[in-house]
PDB file of N, CA and C in Angstrom:
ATOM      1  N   UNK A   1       0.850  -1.165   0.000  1.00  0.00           N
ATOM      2  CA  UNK A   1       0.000   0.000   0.000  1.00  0.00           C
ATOM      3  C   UNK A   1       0.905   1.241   0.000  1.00  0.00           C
ATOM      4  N   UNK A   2       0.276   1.907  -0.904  1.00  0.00           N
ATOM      5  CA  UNK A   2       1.322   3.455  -0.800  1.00  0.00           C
ATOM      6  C   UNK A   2       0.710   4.264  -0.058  1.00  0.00           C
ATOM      7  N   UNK A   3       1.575   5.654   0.432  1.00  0.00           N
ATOM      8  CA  UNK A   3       1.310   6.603   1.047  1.00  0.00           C
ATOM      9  C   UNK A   3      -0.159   6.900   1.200  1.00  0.00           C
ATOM     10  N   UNK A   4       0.044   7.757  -0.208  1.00  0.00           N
ATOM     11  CA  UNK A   4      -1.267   8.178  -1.002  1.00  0.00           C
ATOM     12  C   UNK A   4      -2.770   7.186  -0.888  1.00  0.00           C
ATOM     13  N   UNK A   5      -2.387   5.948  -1.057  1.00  0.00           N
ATOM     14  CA  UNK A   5      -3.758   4.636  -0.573  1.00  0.00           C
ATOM     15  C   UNK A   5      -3.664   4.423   0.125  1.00  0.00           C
ATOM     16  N   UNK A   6      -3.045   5.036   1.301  1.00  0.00           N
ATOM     17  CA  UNK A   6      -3.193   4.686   2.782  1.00  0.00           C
ATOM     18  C   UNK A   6      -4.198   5.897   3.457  1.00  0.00           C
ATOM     19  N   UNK A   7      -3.667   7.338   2.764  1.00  0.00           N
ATOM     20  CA  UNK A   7      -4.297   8.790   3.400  1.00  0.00           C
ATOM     21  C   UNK A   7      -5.842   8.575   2.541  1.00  0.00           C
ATOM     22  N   UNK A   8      -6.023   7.676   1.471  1.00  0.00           N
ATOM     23  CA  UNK A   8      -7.080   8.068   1.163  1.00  0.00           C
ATOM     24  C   UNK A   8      -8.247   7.292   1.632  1.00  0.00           C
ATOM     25  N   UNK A   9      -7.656   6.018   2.127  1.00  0.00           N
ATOM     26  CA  UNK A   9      -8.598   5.286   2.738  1.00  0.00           C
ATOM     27  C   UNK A   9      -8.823   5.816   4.451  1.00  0.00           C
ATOM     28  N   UNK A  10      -7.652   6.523   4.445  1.00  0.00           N
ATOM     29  CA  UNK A  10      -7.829   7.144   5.937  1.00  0.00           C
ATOM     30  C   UNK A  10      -8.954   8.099   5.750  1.00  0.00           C
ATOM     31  N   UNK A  11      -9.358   9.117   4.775  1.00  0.00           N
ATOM     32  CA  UNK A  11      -9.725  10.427   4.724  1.00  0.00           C
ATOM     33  C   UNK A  11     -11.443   9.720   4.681  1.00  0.00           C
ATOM     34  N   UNK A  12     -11.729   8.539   4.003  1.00  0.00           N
ATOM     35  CA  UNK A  12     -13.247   8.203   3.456  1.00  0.00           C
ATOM     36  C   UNK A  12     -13.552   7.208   4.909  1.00  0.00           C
ATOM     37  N   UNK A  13     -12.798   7.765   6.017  1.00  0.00           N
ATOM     38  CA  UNK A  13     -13.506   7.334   7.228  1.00  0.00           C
ATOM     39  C   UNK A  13     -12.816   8.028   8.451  1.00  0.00           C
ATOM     40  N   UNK A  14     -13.981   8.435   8.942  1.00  0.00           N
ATOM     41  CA  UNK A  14     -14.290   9.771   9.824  1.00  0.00           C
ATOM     42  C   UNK A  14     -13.993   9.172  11.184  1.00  0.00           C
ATOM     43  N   UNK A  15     -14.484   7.754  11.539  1.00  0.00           N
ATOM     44  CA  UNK A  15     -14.003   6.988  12.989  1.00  0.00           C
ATOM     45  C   UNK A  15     -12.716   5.917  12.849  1.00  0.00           C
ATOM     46  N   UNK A  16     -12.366   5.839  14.167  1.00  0.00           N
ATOM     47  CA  UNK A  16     -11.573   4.607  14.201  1.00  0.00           C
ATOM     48  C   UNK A  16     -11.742   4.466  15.515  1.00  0.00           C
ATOM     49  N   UNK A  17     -10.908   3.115  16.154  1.00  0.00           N
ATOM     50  CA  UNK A  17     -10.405   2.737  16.794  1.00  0.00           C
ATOM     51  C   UNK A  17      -9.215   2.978  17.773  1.00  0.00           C
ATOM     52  N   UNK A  18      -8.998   3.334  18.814  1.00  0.00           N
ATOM     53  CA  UNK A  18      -8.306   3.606  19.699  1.00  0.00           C
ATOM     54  C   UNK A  18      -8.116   2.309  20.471  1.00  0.00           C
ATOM     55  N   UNK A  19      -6.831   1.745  20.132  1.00  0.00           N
ATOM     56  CA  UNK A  19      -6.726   0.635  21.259  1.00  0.00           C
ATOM     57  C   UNK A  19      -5.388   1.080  22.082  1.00  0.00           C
ATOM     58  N   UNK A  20      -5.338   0.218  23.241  1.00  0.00           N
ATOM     59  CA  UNK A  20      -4.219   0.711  24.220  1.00  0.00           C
ATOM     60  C   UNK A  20      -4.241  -0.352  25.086  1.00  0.00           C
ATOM     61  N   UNK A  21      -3.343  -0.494  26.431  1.00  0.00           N
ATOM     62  CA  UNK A  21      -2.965  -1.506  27.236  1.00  0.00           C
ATOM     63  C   UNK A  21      -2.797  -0.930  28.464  1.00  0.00           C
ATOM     64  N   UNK A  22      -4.195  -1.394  29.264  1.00  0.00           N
ATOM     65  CA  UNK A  22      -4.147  -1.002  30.608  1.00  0.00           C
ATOM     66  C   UNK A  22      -2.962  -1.844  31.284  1.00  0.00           C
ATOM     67  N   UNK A  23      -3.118  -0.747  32.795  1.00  0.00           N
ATOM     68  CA  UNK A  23      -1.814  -1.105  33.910  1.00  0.00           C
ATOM     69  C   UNK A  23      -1.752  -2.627  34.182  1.00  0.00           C
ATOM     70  N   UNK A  24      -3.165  -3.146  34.059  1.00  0.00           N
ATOM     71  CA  UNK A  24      -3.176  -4.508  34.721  1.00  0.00           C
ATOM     72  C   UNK A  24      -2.722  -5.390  33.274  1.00  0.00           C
ATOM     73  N   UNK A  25      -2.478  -4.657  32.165  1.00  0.00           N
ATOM     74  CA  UNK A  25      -2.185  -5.778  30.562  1.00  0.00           C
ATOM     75  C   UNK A  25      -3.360  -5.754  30.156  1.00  0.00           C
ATOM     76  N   UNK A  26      -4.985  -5.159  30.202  1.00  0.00           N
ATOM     77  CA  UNK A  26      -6.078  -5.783  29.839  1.00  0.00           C
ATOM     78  C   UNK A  26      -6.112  -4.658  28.562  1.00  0.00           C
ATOM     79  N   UNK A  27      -6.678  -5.396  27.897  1.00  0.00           N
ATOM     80  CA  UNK A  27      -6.978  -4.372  26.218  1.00  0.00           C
ATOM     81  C   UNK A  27      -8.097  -3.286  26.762  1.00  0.00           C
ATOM     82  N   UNK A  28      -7.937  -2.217  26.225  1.00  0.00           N
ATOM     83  CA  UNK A  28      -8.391  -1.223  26.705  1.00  0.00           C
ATOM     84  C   UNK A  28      -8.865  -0.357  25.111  1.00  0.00           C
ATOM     85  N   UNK A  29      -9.701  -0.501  24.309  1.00  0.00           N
ATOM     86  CA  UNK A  29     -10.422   0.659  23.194  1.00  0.00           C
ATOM     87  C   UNK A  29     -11.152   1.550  23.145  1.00  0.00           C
ATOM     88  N   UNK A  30     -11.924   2.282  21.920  1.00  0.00           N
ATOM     89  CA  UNK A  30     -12.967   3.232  22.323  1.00  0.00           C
ATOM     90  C   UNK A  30     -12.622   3.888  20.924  1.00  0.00           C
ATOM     91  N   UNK A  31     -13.972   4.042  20.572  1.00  0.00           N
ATOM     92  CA  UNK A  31     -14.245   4.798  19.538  1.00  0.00           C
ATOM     93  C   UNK A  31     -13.708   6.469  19.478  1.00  0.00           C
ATOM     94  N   UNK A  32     -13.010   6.957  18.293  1.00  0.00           N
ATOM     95  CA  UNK A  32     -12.937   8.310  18.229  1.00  0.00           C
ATOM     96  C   UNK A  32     -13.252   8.897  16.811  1.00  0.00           C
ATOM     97  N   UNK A  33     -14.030   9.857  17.005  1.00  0.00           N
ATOM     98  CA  UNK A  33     -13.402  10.982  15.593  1.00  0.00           C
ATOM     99  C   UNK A  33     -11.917  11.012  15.672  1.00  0.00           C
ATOM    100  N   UNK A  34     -11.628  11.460  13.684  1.00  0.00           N
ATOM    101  CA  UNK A  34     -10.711  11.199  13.366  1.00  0.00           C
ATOM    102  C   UNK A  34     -10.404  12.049  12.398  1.00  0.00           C
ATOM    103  N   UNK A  35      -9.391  12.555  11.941  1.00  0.00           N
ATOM    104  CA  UNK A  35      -9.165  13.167  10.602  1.00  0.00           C
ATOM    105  C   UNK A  35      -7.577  12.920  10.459  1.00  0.00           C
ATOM    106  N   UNK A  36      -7.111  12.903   9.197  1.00  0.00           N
ATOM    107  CA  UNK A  36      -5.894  12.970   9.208  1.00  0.00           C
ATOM    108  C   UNK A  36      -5.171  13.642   7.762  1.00  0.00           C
ATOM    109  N   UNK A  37      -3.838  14.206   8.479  1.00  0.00           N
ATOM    110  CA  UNK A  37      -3.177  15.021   7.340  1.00  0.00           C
ATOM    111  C   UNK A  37      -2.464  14.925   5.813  1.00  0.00           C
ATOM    112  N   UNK A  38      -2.031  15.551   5.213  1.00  0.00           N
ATOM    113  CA  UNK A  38      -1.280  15.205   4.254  1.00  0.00           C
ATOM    114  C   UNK A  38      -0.346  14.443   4.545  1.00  0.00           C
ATOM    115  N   UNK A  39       0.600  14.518   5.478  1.00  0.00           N
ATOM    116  CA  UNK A  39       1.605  13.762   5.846  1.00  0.00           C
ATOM    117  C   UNK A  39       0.896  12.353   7.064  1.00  0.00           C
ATOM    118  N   UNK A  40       0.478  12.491   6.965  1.00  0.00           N
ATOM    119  CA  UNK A  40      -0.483  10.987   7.469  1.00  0.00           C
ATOM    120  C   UNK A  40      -0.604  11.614   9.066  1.00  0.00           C
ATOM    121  N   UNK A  41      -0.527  12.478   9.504  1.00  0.00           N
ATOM    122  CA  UNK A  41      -0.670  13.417  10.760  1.00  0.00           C
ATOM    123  C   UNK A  41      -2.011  12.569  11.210  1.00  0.00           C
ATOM    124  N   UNK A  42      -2.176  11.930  12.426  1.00  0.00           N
ATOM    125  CA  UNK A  42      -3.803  11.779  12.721  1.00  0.00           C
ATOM    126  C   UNK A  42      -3.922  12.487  13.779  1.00  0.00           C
ATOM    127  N   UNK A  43      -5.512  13.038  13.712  1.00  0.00           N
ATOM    128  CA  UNK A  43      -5.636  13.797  14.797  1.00  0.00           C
ATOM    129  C   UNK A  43      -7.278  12.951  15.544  1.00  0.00           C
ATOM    130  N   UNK A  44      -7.195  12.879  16.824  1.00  0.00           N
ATOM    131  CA  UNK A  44      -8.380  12.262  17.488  1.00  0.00           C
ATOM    132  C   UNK A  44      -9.691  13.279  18.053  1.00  0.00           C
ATOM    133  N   UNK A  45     -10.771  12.577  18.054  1.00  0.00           N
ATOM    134  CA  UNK A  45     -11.425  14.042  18.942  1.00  0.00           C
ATOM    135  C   UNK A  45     -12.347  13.028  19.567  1.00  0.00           C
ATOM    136  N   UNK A  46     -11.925  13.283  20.987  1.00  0.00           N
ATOM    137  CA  UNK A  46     -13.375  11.870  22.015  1.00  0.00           C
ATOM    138  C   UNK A  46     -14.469  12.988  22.208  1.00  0.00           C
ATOM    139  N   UNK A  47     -14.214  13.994  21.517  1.00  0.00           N
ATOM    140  CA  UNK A  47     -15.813  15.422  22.677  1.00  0.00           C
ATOM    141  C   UNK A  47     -16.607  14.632  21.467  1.00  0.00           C
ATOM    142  N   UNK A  48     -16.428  14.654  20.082  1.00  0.00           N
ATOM    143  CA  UNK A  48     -17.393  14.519  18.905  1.00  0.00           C
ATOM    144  C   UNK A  48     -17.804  12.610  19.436  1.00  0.00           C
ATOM    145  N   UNK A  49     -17.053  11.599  20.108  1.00  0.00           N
ATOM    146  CA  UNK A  49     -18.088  10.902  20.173  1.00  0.00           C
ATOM    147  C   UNK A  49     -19.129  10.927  21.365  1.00  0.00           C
ATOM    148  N   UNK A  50     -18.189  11.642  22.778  1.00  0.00           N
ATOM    149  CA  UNK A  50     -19.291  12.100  23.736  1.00  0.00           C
ATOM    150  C   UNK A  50     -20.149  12.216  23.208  1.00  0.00           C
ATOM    151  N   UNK A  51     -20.176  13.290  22.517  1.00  0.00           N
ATOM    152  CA  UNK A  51     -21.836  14.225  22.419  1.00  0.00           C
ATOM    153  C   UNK A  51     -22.508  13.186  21.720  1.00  0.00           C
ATOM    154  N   UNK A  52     -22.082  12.117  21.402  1.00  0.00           N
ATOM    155  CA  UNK A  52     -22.901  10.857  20.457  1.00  0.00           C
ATOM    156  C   UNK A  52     -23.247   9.599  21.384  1.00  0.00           C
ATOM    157  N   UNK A  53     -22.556   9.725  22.598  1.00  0.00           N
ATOM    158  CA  UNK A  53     -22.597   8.764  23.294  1.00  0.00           C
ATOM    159  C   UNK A  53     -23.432   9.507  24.666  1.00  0.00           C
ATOM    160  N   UNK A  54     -23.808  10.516  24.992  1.00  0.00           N
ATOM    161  CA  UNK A  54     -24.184  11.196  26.389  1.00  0.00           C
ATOM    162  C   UNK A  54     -23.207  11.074  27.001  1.00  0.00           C
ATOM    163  N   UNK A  55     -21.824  11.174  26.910  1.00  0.00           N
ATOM    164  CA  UNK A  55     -21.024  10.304  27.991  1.00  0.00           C
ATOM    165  C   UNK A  55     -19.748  11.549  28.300  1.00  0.00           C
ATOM    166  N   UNK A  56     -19.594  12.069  29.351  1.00  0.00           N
ATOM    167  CA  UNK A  56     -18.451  12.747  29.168  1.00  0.00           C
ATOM    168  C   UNK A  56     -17.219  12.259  28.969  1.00  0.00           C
ATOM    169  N   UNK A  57     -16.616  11.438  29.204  1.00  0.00           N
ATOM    170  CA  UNK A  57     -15.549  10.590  28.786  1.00  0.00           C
ATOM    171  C   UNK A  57     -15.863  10.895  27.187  1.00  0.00           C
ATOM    172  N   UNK A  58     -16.659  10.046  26.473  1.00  0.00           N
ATOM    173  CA  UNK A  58     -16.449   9.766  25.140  1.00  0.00           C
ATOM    174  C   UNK A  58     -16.290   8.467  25.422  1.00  0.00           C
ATOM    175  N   UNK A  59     -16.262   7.600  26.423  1.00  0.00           N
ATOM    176  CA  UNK A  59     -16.651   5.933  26.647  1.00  0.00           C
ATOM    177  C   UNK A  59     -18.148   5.883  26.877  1.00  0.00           C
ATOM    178  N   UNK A  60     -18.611   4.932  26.172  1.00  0.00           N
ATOM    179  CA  UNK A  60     -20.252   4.762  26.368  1.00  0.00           C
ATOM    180  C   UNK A  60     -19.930   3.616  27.662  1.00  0.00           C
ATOM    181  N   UNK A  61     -20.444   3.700  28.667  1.00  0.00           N
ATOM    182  CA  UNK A  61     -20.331   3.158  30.121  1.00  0.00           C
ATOM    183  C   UNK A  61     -21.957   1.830  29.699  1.00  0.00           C
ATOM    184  N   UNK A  62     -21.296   1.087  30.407  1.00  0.00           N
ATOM    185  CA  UNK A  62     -22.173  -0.560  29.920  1.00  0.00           C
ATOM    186  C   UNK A  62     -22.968  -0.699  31.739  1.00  0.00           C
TER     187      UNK A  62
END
């Protein structure tokens, strides 16, 4: 995959995935807005899924 087919499949989707590794090792994700740059720059935004989730975090709480 090149640059260019990487930013463009990035650009024709607005969410992703946030994964990470809590203290205890347990998988830890969560949905975010997303946009990203010419130079493949990504930028996250958890307020845009709050306000989609009621949730101040931006974690929808189970």
């Amino acid at each position: 995959m090149t640059k260019q087919e990487l930013h463009d499949f990035m650009t024709r989707h607005k969410l992703g995935v946030l994964s990470t590794q809590g203290p205890d090792r347990a998988p830890q994700s969560a949905l975010m807005g997303m946009a990203v740059g010419a130079d493949l720059e990504i930028v996250v935004n958890c307020s845009f899924i709050a306000a989609i989730s009621g949730t101040s975090s931006g974690v929808a709480k189970r």
